[in-house]
C-alpha atoms as a PDB file:
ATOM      1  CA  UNK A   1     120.787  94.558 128.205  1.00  0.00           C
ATOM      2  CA  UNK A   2     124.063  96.163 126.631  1.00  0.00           C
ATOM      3  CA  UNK A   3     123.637 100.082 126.407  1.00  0.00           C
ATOM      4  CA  UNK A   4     123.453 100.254 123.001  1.00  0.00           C
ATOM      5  CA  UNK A   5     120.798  98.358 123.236  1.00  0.00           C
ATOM      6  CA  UNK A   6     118.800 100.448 125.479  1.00  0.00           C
ATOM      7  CA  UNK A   7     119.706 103.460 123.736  1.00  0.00           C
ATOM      8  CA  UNK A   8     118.115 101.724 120.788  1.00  0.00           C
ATOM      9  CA  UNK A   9     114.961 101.480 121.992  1.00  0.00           C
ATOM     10  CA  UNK A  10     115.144 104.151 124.242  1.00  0.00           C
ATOM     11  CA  UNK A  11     114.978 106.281 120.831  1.00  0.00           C
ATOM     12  CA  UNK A  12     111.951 104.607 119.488  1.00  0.00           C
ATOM     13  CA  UNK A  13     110.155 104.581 122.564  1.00  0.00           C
ATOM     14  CA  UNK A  14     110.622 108.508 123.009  1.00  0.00           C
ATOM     15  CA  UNK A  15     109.831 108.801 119.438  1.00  0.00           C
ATOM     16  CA  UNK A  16     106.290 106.947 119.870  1.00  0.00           C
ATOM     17  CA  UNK A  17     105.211 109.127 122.530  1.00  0.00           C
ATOM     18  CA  UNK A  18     105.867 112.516 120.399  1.00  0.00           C
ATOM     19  CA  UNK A  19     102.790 114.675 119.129  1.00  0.00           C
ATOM     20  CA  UNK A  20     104.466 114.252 115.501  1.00  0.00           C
ATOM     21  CA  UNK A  21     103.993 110.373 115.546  1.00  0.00           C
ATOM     22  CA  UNK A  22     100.539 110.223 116.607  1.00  0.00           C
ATOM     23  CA  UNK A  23     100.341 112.383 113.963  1.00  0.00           C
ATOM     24  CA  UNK A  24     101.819 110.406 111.308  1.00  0.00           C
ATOM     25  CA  UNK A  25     100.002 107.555 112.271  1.00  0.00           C
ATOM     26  CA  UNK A  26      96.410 109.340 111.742  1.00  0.00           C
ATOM     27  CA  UNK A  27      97.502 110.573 108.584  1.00  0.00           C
ATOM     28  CA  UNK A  28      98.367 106.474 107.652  1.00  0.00           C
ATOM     29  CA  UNK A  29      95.296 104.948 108.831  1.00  0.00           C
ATOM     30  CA  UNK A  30      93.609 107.249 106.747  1.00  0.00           C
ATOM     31  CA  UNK A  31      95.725 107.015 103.841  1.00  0.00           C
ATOM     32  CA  UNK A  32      95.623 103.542 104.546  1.00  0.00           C
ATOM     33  CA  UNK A  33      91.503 103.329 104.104  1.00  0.00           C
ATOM     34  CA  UNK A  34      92.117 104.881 101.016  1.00  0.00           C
ATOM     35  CA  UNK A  35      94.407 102.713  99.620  1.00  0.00           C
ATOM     36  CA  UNK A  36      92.553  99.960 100.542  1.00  0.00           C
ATOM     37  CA  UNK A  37      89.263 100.762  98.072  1.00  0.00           C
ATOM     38  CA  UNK A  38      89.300  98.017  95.510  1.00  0.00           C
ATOM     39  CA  UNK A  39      86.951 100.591  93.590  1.00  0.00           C
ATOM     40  CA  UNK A  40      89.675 102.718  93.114  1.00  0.00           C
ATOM     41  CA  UNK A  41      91.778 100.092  91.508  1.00  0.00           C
ATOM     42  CA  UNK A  42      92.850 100.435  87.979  1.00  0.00           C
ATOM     43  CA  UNK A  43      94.190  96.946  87.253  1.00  0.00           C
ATOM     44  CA  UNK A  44      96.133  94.279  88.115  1.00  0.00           C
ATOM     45  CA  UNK A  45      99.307  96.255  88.115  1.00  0.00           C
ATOM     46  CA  UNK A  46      97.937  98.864  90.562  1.00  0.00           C
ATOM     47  CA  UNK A  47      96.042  95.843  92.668  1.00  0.00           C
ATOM     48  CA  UNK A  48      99.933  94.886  93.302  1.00  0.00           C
ATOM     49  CA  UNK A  49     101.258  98.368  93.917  1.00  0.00           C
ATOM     50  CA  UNK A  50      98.427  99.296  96.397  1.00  0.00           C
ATOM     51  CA  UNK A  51      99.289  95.991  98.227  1.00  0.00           C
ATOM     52  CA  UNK A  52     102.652  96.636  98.502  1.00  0.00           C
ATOM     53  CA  UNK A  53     101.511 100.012  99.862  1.00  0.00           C
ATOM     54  CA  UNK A  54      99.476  98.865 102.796  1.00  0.00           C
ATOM     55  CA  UNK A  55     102.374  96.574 103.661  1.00  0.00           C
ATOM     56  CA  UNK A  56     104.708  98.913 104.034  1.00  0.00           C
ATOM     57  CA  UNK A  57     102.385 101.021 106.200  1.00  0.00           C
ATOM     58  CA  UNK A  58     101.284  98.320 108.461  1.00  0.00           C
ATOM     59  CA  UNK A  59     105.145  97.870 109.143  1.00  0.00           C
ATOM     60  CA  UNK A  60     105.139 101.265 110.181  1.00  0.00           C
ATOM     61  CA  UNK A  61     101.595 101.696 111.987  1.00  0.00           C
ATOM     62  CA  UNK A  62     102.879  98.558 113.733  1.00  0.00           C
ATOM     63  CA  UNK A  63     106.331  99.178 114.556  1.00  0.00           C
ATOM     64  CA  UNK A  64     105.266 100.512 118.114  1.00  0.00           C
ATOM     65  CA  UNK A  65     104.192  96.682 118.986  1.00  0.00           C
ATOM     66  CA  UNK A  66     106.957  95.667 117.195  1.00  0.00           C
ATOM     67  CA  UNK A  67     109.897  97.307 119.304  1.00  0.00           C
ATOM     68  CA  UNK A  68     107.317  96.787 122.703  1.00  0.00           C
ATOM     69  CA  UNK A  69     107.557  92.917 121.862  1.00  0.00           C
ATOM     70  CA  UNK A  70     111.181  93.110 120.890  1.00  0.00           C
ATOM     71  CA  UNK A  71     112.021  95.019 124.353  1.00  0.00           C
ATOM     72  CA  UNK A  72     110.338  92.191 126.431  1.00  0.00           C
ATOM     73  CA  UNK A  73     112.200  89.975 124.487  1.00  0.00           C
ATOM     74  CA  UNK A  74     115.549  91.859 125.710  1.00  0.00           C
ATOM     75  CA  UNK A  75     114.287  91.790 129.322  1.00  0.00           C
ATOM     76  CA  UNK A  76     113.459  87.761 129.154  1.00  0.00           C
ATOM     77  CA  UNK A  77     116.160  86.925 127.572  1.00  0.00           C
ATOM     78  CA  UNK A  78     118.355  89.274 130.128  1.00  0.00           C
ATOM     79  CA  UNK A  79     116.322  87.831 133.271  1.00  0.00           C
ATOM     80  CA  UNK A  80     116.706  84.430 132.059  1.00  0.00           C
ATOM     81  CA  UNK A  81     121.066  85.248 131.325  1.00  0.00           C
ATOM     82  CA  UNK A  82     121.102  86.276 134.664  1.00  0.00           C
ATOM     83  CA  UNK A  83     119.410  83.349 136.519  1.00  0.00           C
ATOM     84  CA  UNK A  84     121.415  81.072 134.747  1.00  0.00           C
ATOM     85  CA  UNK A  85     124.930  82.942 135.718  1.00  0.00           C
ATOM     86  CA  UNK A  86     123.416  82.721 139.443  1.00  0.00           C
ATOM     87  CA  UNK A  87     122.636  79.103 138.957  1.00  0.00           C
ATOM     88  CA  UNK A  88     126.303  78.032 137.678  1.00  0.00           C
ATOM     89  CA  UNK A  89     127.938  80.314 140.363  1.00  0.00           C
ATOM     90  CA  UNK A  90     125.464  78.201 142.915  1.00  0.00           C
ATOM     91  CA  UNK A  91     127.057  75.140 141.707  1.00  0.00           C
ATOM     92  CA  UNK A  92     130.726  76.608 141.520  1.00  0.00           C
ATOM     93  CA  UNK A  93     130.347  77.432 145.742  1.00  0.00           C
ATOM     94  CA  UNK A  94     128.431  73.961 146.144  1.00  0.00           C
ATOM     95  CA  UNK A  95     130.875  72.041 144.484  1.00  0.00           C
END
């Protein structure tokens, strides 16, 4: 992985584990149980608004699974680069 890269999610990963994340995060769920009360919905103009509402704050209540996913990704994809370099450099010597 290129070191941008890792600084990349090096900074979301130490972001995650900060008291002021968690925090955020409560403080979405419950807006998002909230926001999610078809009671509470005017008409068909707020029905859209609140849904784009929750969809923007599952992106962010989910970004932590997000950027975990997207780092194994980077370490397969890595693992894999690097087998295959050792594989053609096993032929090269063979040959």
């Amino acid at each position: 992985m290129n070191k941008d890269l890792e600084i990349y999610f090096d900074n979301y990963f130490e972001m995650f584990r900060s008291e002021g994340w968690k925090q955020l995060l409560k403080d979405f769920q419950q807006n998002i149980t909230n926001i999610n009360s078809v009671e509470q919905t005017t008409d068909a103009d707020n029905l859209h608004f609140r849904k784009g509402q929750l969809a923007i704050l599952a992106t962010i209540v989910n970004l932590e699974n997000q950027m975990d996913n997207a780092h194994k990704n980077a370490l397969e994809e890595e693992e894999k680069s690097s087998e295959e370099e050792e594989e053609t450099l096993a032929e090269e010597i063979n040959e």
